[in-house]
Protein backbone atom coordinates (compact mmCIF):
# COMPACT_ATOMS: atom_id res chain seq x y z
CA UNK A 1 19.11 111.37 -83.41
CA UNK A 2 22.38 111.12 -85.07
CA UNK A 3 25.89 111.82 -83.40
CA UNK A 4 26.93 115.39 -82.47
CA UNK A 5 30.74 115.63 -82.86
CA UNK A 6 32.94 119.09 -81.74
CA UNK A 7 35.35 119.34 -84.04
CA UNK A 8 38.22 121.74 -83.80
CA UNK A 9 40.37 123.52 -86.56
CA UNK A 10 37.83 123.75 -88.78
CA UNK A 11 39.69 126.84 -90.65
CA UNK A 12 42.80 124.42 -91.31
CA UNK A 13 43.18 122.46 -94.62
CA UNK A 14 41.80 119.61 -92.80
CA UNK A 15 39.05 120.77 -90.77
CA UNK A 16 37.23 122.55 -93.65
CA UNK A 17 36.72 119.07 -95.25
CA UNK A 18 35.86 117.88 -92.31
CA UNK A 19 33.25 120.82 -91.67
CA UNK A 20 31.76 119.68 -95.01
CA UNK A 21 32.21 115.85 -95.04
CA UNK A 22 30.65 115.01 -91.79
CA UNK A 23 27.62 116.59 -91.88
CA UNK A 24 27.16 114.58 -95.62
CA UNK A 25 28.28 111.39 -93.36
CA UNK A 26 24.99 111.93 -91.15
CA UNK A 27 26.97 113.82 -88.36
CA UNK A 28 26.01 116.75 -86.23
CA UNK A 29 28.62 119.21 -86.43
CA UNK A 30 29.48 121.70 -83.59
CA UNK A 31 32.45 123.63 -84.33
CA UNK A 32 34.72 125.31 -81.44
CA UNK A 33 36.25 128.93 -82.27
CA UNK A 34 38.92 130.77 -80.28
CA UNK A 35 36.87 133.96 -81.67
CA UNK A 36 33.68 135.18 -83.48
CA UNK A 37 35.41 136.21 -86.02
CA UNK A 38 37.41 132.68 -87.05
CA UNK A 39 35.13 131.65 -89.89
CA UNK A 40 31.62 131.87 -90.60
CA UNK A 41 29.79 128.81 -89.87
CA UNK A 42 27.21 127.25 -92.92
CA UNK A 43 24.79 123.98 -91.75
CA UNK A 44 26.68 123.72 -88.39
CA UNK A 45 26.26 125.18 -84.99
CA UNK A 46 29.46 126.81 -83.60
CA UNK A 47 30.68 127.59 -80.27
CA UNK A 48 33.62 129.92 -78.63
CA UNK A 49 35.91 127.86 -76.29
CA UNK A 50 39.65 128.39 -75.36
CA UNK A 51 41.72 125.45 -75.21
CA UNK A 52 44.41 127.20 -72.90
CA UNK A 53 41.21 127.48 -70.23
CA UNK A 54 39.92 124.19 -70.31
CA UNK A 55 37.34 125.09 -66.99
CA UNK A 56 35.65 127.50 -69.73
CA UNK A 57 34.67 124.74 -71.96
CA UNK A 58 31.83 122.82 -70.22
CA UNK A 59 29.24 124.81 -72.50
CA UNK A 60 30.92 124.29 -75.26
CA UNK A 61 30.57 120.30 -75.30
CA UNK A 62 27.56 119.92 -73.52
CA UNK A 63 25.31 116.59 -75.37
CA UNK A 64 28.93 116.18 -77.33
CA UNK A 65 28.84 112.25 -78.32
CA UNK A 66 32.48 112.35 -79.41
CA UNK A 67 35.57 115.24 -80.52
CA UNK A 68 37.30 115.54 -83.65
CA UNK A 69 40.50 117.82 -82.72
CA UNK A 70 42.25 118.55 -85.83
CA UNK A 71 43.41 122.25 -84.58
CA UNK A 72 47.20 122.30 -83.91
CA UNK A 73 50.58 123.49 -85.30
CA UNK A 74 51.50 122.01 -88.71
CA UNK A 75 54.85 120.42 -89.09
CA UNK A 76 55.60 122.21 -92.38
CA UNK A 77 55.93 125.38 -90.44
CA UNK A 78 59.05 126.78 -90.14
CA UNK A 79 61.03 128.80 -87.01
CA UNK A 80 58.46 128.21 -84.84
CA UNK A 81 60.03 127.33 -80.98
CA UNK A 82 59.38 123.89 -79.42
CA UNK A 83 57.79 125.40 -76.66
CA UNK A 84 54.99 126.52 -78.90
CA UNK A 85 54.53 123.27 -80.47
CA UNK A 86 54.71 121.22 -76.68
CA UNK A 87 51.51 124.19 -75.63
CA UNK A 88 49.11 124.06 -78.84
CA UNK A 89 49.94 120.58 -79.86
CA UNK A 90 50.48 118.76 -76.65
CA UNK A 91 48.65 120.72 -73.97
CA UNK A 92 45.67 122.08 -75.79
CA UNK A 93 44.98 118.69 -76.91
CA UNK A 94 45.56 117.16 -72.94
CA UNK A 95 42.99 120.17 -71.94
CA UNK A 96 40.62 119.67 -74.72
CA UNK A 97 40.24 115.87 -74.09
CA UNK A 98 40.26 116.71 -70.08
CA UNK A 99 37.34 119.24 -70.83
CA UNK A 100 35.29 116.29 -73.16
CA UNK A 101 36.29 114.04 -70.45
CA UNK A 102 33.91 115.87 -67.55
CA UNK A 103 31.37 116.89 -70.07
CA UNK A 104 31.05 112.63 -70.40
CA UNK A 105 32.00 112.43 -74.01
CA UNK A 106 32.26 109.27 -75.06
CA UNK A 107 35.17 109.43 -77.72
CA UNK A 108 37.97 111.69 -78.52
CA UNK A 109 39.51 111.29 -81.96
CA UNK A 110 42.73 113.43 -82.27
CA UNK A 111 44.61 113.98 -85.65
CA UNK A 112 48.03 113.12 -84.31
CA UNK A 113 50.47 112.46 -87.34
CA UNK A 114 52.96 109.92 -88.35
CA UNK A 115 56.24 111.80 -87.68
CA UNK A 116 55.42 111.47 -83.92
CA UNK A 117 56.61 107.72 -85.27
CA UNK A 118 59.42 108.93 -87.28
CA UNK A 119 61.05 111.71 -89.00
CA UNK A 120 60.55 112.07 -92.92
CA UNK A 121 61.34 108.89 -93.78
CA UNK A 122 62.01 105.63 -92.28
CA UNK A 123 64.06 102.38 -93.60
CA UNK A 124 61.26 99.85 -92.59
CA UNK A 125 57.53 99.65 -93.23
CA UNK A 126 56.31 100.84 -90.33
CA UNK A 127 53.26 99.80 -87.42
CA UNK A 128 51.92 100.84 -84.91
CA UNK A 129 54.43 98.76 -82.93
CA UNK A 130 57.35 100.53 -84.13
CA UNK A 131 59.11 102.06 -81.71
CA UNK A 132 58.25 106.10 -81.98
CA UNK A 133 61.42 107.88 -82.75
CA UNK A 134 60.09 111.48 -83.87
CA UNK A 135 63.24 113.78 -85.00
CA UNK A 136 61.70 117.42 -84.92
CA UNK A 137 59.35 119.31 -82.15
CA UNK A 138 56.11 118.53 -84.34
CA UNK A 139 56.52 114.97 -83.78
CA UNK A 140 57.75 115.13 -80.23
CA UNK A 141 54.68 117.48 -79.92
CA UNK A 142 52.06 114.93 -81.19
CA UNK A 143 53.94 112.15 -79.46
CA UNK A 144 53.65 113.49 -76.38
CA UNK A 145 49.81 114.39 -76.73
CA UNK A 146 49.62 110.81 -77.40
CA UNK A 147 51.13 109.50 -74.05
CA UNK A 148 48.89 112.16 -72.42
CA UNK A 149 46.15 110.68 -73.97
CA UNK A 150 47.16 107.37 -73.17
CA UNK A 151 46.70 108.46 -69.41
CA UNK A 152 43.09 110.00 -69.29
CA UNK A 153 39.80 107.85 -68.19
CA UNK A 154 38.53 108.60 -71.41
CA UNK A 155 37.93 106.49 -74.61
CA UNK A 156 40.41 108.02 -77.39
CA UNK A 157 42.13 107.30 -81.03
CA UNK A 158 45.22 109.24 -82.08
CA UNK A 159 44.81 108.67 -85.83
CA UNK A 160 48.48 109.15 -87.16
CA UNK A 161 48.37 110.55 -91.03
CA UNK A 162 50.67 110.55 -93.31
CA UNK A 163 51.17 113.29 -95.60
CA UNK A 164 47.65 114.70 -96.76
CA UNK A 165 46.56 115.55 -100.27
CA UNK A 166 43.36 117.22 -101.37
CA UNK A 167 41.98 120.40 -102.75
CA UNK A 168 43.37 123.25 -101.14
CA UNK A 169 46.46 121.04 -100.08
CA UNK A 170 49.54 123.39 -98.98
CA UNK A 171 53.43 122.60 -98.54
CA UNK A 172 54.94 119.50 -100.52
CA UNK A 173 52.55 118.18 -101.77
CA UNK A 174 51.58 121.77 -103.33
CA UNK A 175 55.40 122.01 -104.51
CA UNK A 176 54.79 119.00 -106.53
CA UNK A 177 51.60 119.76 -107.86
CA UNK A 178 53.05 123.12 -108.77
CA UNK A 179 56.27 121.21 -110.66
CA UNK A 180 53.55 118.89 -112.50
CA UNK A 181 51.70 122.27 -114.06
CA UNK A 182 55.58 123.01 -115.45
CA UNK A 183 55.25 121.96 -119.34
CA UNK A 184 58.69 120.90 -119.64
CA UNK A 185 60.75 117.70 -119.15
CA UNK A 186 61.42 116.98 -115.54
CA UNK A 187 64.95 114.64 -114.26
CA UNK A 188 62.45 112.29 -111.95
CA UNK A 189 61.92 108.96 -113.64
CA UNK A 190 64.72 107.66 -111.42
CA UNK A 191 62.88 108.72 -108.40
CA UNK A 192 61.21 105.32 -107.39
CA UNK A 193 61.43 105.38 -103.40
CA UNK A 194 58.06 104.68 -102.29
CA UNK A 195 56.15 107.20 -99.83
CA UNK A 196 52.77 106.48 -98.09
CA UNK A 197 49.96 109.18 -98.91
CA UNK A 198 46.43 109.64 -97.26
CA UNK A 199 43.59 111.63 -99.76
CA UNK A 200 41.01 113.63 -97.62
CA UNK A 201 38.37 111.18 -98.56
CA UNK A 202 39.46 108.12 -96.83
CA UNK A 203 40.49 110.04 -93.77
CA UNK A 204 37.13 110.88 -93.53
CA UNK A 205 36.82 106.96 -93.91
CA UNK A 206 38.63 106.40 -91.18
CA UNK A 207 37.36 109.33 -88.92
CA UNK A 208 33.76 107.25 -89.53
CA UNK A 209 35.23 103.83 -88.83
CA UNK A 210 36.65 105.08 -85.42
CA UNK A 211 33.35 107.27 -84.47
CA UNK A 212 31.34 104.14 -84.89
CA UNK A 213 33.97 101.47 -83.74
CA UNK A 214 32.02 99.50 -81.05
CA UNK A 215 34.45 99.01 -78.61
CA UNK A 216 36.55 100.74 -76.67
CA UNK A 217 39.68 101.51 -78.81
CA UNK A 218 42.08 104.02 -76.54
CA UNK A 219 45.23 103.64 -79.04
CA UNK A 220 46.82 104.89 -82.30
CA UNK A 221 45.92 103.74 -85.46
CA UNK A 222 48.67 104.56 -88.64
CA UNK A 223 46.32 105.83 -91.84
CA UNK A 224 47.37 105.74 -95.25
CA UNK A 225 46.15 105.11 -98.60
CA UNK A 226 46.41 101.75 -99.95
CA UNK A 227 49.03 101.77 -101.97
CA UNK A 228 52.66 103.44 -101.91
CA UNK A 229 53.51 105.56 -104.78
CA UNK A 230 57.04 107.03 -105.82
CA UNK A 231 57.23 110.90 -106.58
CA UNK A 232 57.77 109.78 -110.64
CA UNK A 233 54.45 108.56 -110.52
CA UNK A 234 52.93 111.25 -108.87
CA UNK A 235 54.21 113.80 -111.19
CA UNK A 236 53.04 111.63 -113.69
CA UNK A 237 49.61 111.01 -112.57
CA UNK A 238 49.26 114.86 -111.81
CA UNK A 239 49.97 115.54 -115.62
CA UNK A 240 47.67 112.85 -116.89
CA UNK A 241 45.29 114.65 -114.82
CA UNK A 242 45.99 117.92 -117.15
CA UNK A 243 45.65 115.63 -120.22
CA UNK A 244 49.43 115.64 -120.79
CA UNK A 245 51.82 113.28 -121.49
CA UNK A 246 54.24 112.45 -117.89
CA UNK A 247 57.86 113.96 -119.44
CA UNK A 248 59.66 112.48 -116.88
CA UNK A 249 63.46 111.54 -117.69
CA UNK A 250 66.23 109.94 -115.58
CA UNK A 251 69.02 112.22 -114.03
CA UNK A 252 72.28 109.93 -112.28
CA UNK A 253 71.89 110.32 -108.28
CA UNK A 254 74.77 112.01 -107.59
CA UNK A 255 74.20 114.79 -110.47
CA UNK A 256 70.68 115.36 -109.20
CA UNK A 257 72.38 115.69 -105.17
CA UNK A 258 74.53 118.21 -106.22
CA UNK A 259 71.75 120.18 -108.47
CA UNK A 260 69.72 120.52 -105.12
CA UNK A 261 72.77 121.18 -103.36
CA UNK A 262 73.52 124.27 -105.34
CA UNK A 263 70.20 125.99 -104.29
CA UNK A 264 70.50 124.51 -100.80
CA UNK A 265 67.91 121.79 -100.59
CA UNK A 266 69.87 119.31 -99.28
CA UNK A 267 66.94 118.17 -97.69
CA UNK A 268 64.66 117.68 -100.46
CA UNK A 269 66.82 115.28 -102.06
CA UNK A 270 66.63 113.18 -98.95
CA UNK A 271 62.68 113.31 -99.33
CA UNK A 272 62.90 112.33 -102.90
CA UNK A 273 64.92 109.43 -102.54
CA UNK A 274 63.84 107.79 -99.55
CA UNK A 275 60.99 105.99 -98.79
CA UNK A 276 58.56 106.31 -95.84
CA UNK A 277 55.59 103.26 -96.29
CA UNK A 278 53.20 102.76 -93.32
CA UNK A 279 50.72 99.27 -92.55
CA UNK A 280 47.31 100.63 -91.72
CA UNK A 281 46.33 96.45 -91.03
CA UNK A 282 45.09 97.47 -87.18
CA UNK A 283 42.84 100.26 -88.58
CA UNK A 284 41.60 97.68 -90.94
CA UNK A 285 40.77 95.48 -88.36
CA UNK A 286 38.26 97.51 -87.01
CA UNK A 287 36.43 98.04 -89.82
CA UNK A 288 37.70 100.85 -92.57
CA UNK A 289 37.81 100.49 -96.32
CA UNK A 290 39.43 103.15 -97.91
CA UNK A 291 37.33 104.06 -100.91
CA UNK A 292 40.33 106.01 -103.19
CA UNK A 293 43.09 105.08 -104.94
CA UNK A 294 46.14 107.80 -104.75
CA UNK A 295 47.12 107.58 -108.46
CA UNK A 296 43.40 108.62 -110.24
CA UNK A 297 42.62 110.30 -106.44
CA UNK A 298 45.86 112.95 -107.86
CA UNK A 299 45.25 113.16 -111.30
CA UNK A 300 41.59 114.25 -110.27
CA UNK A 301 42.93 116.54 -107.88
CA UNK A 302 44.61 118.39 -110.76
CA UNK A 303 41.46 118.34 -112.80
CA UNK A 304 39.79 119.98 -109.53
């Protein structure tokens, strides 16, 4: 009989490809919902179970082979106090995988994310041996679900993504798919720091590599797409995508500072010129391939 994998946040950007993908992977999906009333469940069994009262959850993952937690606080929300990132992205996740624990599951995979590494970008390629300096209370949050993790008797991944594109994709990545639709010149052909991406589809190619990793793994694991791409040739593969030409032209650095000044997004221009490039070798080690490519992976996604 195949796996049965829990997976949580199945409502999120993530988790709906997930509720989709695995089951096409030869999984058994069972989801868990805070409430009925979360999402209505097609080809998968779901389940209510309240991370904040861990003893409830023995029903919930009973048979369980191994947990998928994707649910959490997203790190492009804004105004939201570090106290509620440190209780639904630090202790849910410590009660979840305590729960799986006594019900004898045999793997926890948790969707951790590469600023509990770094902030948004970082002056050195980085491992899973850098030392984790996270610079906002998402990061600190999955950081310290990570060293929580780190001391359960159970076997568990943190996978740590970088930023995530696919259909239905929200925040920045939306912001620049929403510049690309714009049918007029853009000032970004100067704009060559490179940035690490991840596509949904090799995530799910690395979810499967760590579900059916043999041995015991109980670490993080950095996942990326293969190849770093600068936010030029993004925009540019988005437009090819909409059959159009890439009219991107080159604005000096200081001109294009003090153009994002003006509206007050200071901090954009510090994502658009640095660079934040991740080695996924360890991940490769244990067996995954990713099967996209980011350039035709976002002109498709315009095409979607």
């Amino acid at each position: 009989m195949s796996s049965l994998i829990a997976l949580t946040g199945a409502t999120g950007f993530i988790g709906q490809f997930l509720l989709g993908e695995l089951p096409r992977r030869g999984y058994r999906v069972r989801v868990l919902l805070r409430r009925p009333s979360d999402m209505q469940v097609q080809g998968s069994s779901a389940v209510i179970g309240d991370l904040s009262r861990p003893q409830n959850m023995g029903a919930a993952l009973r048979d369980v082979d191994a947990v998928v937690h994707s649910a959490g606080l997203s790190g492009e929300m804004t105004g939201i106090p570090e106290d509620d990132y440190r209780s639904l992205n630090t202790d849910a996740t410590v009660n979840l995988a305590n729960a799986a624990r006594k019900a004898g599951v045999k793997r926890f995979v948790f969707l951790s994310s590469i600023r509990a590494q770094c902030g948004p970008w970082a002056p050195e390629v980085l491992t899973e041996e850098t030392a984790p300096r996270p610079t906002d209370a998402y990061g600190r949050s999955k950081l310290a679900a990570e060293q929580a993790l780190a001391e359960l008797d159970i076997d568990w991944a943190a996978l740590r993504l970088v930023l995530v594109y696919g259909p239905g994709v929200k925040g920045n990545m939306a912001q620049l798919m929403r510049l690309a639709r714009l049918r007029y010149p853009l000032p970004l052909a100067g704009l060559d720091a490179q940035r690490s991406l991840l596509s949904l589809d090799n995530l799910a190619d690395a979810i499967h590599a760590v579900l059916v990793a043999p041995e015991p793994l109980r670490r993080t694991l950095i996942v990326a797409d293969d190849t770093p791409v600068s936010v030029a040739q993004m925009i540019a593969a988005m437009r090819r995508g909409l059959g159009r030409s890439p009219l991107l032209f080159g604005m000096p650095t200081p001109l294009l500072r003090s153009s994002l000044r003006l509206i007050g997004r200071d901090e954009l221009y510090e994502r658009l010129t640095r660079s934040l490039v991740v080695d996924c070798s360890a991940l490769r080690r244990i067996g995954w391939r990713p099967s996209v490519e980011t350039l035709p992976a976002l002109a498709e996604l315009m095409r979607g």
